[in-house]
Protein backbone atom coordinates (compact mmCIF):
# COMPACT_ATOMS: atom_id res chain seq x y z
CA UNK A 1 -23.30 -3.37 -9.85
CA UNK A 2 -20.82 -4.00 -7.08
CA UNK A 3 -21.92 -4.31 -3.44
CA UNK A 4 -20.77 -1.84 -0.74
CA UNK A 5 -17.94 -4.43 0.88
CA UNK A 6 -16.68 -4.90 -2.87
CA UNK A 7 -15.96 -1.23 -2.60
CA UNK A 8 -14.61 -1.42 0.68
CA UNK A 9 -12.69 -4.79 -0.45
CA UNK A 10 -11.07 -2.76 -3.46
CA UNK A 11 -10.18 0.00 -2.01
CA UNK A 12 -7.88 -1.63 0.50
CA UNK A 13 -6.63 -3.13 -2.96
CA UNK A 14 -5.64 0.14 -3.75
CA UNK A 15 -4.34 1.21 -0.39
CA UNK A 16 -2.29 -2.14 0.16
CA UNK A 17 -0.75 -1.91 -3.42
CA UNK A 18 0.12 1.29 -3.19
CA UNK A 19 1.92 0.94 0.13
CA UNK A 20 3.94 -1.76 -1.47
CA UNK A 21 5.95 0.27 -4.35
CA UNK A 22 8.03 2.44 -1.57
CA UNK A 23 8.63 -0.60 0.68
CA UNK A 24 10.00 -2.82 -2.31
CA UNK A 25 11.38 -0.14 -4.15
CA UNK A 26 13.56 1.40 -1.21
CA UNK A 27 14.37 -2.37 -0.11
CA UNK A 28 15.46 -3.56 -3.51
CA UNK A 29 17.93 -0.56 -3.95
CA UNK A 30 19.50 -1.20 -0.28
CA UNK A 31 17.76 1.86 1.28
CA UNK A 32 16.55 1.67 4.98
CA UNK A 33 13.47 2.66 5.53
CA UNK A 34 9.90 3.07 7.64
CA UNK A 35 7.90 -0.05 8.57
CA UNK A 36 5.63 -0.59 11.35
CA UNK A 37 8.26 -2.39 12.47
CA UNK A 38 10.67 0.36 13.06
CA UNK A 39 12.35 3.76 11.39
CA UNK A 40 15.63 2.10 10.61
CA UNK A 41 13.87 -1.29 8.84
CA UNK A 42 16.65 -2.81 6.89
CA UNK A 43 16.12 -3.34 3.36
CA UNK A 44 15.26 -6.97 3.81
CA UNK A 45 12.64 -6.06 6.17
CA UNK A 46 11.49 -3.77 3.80
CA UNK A 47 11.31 -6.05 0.71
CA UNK A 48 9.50 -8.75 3.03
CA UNK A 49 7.00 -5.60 3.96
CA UNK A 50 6.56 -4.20 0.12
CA UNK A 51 6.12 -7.65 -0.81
CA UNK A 52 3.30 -8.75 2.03
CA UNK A 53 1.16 -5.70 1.19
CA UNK A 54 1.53 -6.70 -2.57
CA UNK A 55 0.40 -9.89 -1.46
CA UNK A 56 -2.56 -8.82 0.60
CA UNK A 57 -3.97 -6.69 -2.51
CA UNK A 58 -3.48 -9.42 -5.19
CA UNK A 59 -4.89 -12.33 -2.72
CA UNK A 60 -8.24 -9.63 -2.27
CA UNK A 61 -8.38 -8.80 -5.80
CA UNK A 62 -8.30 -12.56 -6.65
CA UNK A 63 -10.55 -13.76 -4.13
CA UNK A 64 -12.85 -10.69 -5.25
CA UNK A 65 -12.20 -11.00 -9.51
CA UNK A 66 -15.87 -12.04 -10.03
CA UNK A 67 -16.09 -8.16 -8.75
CA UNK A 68 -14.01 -6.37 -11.18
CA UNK A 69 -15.98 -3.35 -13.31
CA UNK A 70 -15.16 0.34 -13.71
CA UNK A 71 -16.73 1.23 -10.70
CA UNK A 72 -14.63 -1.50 -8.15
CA UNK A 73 -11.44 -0.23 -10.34
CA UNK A 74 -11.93 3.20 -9.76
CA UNK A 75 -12.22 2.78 -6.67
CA UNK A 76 -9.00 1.17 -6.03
CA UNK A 77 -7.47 3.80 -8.54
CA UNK A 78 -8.88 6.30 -6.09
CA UNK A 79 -7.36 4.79 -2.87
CA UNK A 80 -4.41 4.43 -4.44
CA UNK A 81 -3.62 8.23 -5.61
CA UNK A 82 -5.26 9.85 -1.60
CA UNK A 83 -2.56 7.04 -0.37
CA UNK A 84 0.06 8.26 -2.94
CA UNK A 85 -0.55 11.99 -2.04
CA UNK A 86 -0.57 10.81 1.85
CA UNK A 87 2.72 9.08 1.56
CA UNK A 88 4.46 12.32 -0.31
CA UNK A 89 2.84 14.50 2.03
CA UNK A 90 4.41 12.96 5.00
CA UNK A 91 7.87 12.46 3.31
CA UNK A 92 8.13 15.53 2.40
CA UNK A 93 7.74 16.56 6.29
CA UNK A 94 11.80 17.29 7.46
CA UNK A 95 11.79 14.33 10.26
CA UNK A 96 9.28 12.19 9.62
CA UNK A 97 8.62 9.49 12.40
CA UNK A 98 5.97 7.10 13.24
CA UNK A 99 2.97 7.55 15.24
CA UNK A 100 4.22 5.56 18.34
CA UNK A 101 7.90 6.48 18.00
């Protein structure tokens, strides 16, 4: 059975890969887009961005693999779709802008 921080650990698995797909995606086509780092983020910046939150997730799932069972997956899975729905919620908004711009 997985421990409570094994939850926790997977679900920023989830959230972190997640993030990652509209970052790389929209960098790897030449789109600008959102990053912490700005509203304009070139697509470099966002490729760099897509790819460190891929990075974060994998290097927590592998440090965490002894971990992985249904519940730890779902989990993730979980975190993954509320972020999914998040992220089309707020794109869908006609100016979207970040918090502290």
């Amino acid at each position: 059975m997985a421990t409570g921080i094994e939850l926790v650990v997977f679900a920023v698995v989830g959230l972190f890969g997640t993030n990652a797909i509209p970052h790389f995606v929209r960098g790897v086509t030449g789109k600008r887009h959102m990053t912490p780092f700005g509203s304009e983020s070139s697509a470099v910046l966002n490729v760099l961005w897509g790819s460190a939150n891929a990075a974060v997730a994998g290097s927590l799932a592998w440090v965490y693999r002894d971990a992985v069972e249904a519940s730890t997956l779902v989990v993730a899975f979980v975190a993954g779709v509320v972020m999914a729905v998040g992220l089309a919620s707020y794109w869908t908004e006609e100016n979207p802008q970040l918090p502290w711009e």
